[in-house]
PDB file of N, CA and C in Angstrom:
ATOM      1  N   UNK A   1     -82.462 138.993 -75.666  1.00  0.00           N
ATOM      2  CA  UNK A   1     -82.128 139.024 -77.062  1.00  0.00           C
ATOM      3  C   UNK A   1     -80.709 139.557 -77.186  1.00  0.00           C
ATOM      4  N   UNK A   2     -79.733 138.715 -78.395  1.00  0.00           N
ATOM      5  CA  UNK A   2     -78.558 139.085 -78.127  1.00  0.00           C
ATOM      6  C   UNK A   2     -78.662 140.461 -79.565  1.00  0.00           C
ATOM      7  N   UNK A   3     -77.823 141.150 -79.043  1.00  0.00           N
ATOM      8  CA  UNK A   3     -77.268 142.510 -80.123  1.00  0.00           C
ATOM      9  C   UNK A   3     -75.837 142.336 -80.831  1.00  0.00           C
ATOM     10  N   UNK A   4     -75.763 142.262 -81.875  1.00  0.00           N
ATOM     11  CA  UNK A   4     -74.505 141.991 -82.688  1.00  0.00           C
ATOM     12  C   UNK A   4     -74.426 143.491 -83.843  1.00  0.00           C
ATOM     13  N   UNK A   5     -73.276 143.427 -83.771  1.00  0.00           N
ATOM     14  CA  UNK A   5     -73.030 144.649 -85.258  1.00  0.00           C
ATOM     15  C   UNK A   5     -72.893 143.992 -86.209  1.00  0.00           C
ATOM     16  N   UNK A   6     -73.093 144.732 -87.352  1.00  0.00           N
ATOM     17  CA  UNK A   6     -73.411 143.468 -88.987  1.00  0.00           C
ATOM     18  C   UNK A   6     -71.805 143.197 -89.258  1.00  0.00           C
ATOM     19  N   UNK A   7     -71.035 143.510 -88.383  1.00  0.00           N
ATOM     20  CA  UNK A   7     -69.875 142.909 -89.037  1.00  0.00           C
ATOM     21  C   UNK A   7     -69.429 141.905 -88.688  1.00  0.00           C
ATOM     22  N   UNK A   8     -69.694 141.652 -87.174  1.00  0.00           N
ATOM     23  CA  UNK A   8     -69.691 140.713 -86.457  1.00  0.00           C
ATOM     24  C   UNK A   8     -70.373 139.525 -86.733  1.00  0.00           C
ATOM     25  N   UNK A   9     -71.460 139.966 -86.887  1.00  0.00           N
ATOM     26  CA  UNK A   9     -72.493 138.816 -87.507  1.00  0.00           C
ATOM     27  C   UNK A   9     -72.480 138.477 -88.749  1.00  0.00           C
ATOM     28  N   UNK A  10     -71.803 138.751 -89.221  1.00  0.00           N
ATOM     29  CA  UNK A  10     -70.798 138.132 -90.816  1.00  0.00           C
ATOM     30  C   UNK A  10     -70.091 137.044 -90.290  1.00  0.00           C
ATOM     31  N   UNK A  11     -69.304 137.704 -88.917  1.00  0.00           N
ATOM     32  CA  UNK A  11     -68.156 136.928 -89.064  1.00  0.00           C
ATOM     33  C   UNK A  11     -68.677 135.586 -88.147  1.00  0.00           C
ATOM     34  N   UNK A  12     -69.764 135.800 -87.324  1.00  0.00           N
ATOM     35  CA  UNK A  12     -70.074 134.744 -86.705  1.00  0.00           C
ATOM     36  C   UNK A  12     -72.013 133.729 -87.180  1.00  0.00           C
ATOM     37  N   UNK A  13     -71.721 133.939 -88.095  1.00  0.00           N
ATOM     38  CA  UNK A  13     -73.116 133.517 -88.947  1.00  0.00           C
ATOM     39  C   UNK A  13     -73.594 131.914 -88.757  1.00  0.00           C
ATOM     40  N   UNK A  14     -72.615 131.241 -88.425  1.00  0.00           N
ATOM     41  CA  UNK A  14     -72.800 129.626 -88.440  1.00  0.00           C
ATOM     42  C   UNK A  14     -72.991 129.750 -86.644  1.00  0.00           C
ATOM     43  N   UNK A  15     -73.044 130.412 -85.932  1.00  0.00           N
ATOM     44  CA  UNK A  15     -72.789 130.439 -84.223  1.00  0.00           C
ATOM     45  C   UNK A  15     -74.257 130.778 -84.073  1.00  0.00           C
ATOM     46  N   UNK A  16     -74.391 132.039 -84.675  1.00  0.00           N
ATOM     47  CA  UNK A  16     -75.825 132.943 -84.478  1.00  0.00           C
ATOM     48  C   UNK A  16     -77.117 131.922 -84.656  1.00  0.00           C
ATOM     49  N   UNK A  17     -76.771 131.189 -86.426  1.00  0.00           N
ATOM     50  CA  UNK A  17     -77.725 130.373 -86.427  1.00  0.00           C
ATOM     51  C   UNK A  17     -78.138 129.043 -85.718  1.00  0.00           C
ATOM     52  N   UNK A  18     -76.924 128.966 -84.666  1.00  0.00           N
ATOM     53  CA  UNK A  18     -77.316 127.828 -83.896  1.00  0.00           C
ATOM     54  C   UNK A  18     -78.056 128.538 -82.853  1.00  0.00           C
ATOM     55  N   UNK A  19     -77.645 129.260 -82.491  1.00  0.00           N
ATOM     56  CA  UNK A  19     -78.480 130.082 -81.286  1.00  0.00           C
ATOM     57  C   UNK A  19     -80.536 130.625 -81.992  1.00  0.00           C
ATOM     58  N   UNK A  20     -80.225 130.807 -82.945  1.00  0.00           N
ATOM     59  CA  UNK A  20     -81.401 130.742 -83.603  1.00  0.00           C
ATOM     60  C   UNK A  20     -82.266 129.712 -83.224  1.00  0.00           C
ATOM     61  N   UNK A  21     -81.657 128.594 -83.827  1.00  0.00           N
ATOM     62  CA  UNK A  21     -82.444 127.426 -83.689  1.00  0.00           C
ATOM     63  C   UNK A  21     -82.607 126.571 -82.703  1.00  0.00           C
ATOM     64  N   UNK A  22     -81.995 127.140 -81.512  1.00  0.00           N
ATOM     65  CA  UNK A  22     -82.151 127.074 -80.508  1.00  0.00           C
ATOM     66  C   UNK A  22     -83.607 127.611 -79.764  1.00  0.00           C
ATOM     67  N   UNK A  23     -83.895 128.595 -80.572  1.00  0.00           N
ATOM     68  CA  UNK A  23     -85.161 129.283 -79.920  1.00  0.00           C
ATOM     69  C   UNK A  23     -85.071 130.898 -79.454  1.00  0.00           C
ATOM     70  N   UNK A  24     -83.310 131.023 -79.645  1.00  0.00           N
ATOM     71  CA  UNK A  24     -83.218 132.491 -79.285  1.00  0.00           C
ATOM     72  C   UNK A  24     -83.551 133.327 -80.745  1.00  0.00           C
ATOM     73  N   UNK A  25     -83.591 134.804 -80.174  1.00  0.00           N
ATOM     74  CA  UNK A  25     -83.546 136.018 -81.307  1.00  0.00           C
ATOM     75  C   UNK A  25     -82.349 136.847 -81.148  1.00  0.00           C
ATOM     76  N   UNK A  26     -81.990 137.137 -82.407  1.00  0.00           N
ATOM     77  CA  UNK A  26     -80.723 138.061 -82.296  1.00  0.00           C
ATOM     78  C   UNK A  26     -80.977 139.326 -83.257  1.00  0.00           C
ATOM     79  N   UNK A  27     -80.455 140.155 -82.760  1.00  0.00           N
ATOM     80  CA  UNK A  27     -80.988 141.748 -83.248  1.00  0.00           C
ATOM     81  C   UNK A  27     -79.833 142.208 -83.956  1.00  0.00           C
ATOM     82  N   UNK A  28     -79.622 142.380 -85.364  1.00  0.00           N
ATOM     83  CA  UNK A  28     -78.841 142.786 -86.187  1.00  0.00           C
ATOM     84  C   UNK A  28     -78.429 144.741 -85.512  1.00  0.00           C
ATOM     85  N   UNK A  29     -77.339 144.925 -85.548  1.00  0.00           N
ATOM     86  CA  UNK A  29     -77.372 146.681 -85.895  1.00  0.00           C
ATOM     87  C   UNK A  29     -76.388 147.383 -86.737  1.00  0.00           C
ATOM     88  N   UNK A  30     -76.505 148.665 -87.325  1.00  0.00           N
ATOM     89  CA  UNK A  30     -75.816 149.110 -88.151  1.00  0.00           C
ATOM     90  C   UNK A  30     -75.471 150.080 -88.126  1.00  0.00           C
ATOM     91  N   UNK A  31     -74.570 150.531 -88.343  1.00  0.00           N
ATOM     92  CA  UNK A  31     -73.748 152.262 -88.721  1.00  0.00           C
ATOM     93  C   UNK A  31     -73.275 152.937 -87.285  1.00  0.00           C
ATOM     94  N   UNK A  32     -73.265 154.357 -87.309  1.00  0.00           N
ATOM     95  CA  UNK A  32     -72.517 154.721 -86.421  1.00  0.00           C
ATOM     96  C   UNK A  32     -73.167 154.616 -84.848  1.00  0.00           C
ATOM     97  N   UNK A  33     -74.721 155.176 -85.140  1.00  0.00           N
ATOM     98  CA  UNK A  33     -75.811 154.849 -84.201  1.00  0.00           C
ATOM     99  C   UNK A  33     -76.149 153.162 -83.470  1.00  0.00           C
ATOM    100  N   UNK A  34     -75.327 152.700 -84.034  1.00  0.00           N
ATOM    101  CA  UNK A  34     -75.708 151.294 -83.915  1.00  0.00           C
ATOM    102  C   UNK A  34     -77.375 151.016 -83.887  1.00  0.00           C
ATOM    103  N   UNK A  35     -77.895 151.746 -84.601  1.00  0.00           N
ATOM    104  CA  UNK A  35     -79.423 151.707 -84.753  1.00  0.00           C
ATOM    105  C   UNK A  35     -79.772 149.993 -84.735  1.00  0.00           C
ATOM    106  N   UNK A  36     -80.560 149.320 -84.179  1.00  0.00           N
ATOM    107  CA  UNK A  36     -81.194 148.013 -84.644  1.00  0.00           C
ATOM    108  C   UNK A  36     -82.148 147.911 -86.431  1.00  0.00           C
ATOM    109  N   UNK A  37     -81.227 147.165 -87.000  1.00  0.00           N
ATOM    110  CA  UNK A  37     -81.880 146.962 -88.464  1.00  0.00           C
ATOM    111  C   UNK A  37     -83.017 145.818 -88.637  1.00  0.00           C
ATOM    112  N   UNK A  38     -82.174 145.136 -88.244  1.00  0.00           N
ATOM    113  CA  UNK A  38     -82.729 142.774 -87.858  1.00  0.00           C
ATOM    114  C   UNK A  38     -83.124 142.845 -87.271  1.00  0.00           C
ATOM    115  N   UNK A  39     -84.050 141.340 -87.298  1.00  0.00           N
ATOM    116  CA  UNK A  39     -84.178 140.997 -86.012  1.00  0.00           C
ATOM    117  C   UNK A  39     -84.042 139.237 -86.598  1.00  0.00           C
ATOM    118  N   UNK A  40     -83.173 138.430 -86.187  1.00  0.00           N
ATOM    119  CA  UNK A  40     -83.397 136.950 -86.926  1.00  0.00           C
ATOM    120  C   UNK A  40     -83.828 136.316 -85.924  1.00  0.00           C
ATOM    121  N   UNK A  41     -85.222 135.557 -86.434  1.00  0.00           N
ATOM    122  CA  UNK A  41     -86.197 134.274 -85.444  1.00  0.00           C
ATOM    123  C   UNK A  41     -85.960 133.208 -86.113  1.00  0.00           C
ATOM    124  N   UNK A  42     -86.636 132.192 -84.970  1.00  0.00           N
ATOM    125  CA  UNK A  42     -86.519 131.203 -86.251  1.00  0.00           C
ATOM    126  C   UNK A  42     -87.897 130.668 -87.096  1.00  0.00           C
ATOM    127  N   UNK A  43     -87.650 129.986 -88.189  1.00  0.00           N
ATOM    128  CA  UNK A  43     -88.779 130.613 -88.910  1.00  0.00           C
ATOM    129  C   UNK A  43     -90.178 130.008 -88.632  1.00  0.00           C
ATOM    130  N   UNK A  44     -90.426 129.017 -87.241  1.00  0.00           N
ATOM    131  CA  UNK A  44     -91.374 128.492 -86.784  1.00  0.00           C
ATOM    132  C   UNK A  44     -91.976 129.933 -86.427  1.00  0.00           C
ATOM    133  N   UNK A  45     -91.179 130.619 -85.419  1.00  0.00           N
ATOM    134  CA  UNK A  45     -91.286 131.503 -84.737  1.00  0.00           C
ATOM    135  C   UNK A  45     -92.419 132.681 -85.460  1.00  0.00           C
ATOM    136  N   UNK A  46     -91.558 133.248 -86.918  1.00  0.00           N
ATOM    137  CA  UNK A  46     -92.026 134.066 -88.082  1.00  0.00           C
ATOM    138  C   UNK A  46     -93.334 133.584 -88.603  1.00  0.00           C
ATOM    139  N   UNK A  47     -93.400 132.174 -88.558  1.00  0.00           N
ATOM    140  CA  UNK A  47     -94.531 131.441 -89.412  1.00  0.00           C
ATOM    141  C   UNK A  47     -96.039 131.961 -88.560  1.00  0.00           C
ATOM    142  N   UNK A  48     -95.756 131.879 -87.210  1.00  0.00           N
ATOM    143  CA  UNK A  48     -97.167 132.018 -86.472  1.00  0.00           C
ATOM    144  C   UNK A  48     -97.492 133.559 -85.894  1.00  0.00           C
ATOM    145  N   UNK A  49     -95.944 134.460 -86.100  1.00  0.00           N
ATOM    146  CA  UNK A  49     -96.717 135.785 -86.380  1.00  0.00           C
ATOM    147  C   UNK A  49     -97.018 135.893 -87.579  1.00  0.00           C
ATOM    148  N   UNK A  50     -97.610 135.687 -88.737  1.00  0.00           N
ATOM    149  CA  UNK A  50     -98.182 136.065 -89.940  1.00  0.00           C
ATOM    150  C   UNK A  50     -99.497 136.094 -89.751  1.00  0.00           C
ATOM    151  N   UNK A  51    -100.402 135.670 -88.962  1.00  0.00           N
ATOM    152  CA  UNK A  51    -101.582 135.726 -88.926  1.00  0.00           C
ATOM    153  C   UNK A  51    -102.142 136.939 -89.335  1.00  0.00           C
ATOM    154  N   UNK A  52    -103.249 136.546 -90.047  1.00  0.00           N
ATOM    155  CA  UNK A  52    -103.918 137.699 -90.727  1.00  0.00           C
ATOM    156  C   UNK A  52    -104.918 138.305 -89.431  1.00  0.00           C
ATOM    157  N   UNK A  53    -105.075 139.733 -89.603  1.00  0.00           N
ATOM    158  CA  UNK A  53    -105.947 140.451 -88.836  1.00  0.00           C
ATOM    159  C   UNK A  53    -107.280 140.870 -89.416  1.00  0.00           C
ATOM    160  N   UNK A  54    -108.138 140.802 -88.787  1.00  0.00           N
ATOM    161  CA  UNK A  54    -109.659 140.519 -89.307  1.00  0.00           C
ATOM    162  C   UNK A  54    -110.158 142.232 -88.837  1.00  0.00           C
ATOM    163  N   UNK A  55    -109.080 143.287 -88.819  1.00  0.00           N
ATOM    164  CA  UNK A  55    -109.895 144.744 -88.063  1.00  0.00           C
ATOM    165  C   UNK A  55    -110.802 144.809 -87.415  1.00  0.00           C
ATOM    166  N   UNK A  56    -112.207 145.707 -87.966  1.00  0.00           N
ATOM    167  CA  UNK A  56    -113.142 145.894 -87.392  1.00  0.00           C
ATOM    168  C   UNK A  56    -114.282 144.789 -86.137  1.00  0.00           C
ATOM    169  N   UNK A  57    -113.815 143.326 -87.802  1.00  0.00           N
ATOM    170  CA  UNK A  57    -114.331 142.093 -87.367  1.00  0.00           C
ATOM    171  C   UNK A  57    -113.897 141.516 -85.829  1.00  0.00           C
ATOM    172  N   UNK A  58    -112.883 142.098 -85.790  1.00  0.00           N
ATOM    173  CA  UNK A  58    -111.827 141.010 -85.031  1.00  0.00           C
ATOM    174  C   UNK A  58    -112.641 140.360 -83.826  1.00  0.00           C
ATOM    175  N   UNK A  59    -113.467 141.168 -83.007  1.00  0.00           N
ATOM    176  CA  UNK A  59    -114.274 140.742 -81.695  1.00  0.00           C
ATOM    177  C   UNK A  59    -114.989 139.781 -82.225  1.00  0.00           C
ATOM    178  N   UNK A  60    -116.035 139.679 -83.598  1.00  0.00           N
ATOM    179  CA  UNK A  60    -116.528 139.494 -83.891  1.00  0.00           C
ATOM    180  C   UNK A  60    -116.918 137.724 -84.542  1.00  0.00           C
ATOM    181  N   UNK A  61    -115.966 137.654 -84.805  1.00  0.00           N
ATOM    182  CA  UNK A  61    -115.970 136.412 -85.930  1.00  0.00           C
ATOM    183  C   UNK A  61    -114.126 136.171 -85.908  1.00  0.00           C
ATOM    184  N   UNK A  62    -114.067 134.733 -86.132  1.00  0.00           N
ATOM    185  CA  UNK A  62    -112.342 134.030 -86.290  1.00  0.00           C
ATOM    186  C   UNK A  62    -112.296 133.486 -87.762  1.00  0.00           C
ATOM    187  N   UNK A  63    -111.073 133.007 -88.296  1.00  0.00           N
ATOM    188  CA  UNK A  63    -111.070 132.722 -89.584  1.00  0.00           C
ATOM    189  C   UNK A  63    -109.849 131.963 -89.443  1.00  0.00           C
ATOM    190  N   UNK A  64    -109.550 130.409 -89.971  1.00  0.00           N
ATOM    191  CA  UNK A  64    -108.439 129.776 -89.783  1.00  0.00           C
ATOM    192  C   UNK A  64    -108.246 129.288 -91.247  1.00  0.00           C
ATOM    193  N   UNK A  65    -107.105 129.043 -92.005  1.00  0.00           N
ATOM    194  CA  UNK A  65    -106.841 128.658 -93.184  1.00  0.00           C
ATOM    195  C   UNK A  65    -105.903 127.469 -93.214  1.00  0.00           C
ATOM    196  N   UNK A  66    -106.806 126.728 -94.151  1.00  0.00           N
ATOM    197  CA  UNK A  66    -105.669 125.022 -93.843  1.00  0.00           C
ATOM    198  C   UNK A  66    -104.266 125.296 -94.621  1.00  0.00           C
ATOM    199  N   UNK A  67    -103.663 124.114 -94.079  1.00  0.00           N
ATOM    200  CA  UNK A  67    -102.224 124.534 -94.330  1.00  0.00           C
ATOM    201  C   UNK A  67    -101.895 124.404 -95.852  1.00  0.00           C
ATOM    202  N   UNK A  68    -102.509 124.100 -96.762  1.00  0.00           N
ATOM    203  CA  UNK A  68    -102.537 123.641 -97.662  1.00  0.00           C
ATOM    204  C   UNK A  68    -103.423 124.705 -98.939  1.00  0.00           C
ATOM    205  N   UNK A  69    -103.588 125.822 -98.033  1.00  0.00           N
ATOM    206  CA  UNK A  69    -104.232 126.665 -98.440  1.00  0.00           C
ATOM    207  C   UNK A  69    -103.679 127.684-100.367  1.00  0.00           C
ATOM    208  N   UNK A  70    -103.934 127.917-100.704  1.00  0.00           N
ATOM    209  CA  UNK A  70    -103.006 128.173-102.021  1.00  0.00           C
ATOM    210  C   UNK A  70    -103.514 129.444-102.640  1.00  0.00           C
ATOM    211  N   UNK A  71    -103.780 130.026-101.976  1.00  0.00           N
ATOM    212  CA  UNK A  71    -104.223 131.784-102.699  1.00  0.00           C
ATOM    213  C   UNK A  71    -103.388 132.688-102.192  1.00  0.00           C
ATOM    214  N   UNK A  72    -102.854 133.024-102.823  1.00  0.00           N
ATOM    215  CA  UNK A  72    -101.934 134.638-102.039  1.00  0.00           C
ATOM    216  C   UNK A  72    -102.636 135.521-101.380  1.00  0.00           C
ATOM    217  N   UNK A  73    -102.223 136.473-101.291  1.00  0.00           N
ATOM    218  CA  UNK A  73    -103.096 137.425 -99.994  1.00  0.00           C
ATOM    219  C   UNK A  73    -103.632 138.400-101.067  1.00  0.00           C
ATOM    220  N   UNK A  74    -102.966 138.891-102.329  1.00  0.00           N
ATOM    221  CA  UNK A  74    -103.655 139.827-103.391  1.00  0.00           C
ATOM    222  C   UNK A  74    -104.640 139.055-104.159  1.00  0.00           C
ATOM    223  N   UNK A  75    -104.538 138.074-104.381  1.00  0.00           N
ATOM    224  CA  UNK A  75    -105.696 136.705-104.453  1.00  0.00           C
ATOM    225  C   UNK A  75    -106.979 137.351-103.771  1.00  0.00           C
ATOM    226  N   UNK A  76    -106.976 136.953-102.294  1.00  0.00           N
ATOM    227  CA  UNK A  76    -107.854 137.115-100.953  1.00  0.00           C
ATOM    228  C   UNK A  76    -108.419 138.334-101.274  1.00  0.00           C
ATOM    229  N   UNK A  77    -107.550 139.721-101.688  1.00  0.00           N
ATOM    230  CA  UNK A  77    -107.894 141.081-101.454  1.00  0.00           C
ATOM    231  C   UNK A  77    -109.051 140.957-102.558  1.00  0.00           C
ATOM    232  N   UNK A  78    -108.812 140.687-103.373  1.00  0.00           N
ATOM    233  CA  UNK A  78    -109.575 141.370-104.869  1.00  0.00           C
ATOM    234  C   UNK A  78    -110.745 140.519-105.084  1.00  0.00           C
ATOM    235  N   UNK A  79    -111.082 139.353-104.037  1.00  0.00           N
ATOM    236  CA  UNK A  79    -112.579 139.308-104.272  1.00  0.00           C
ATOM    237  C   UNK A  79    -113.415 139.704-103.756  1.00  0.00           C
TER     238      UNK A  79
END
């Protein structure tokens, strides 16, 4: 994973996102610590960590939702 400072990655934003979509990740950082803030995937990548976690259930039972699915997740909660 490449590491960029946010100023840099201002200045190179059209480069990064090719490398993105390439399949790589690039790790935003900021301030004096150069602490890591980002992290930019691409959004195939983002789409299939969202999976919902089933807790207690989880051993238990699976749950798949079609793609076409149309309830929000505060929807899901409150019934």
């Amino acid at each position: 994973m490449k590491t960029l400072q946010l100023a840099e990655a201002k200045t190179h934003f059209s480069s990064i996102m090719k490398d993105v979509e390439a399949g790589n990740e690039v790790a935003i950082s900021y301030g004096k610590k150069k602490q890591n803030i980002a992290v930019i995937v691409s959004y195939e990548k983002w789409k299939k960590s969202k999976k919902r976690q089933l807790g207690t259930l989880e051993s238990k039972m699976s749950v798949e939702f079609a793609d076409d699915f149309a309830m929000t997740d505060e929807e899901l909660v409150s019934f």
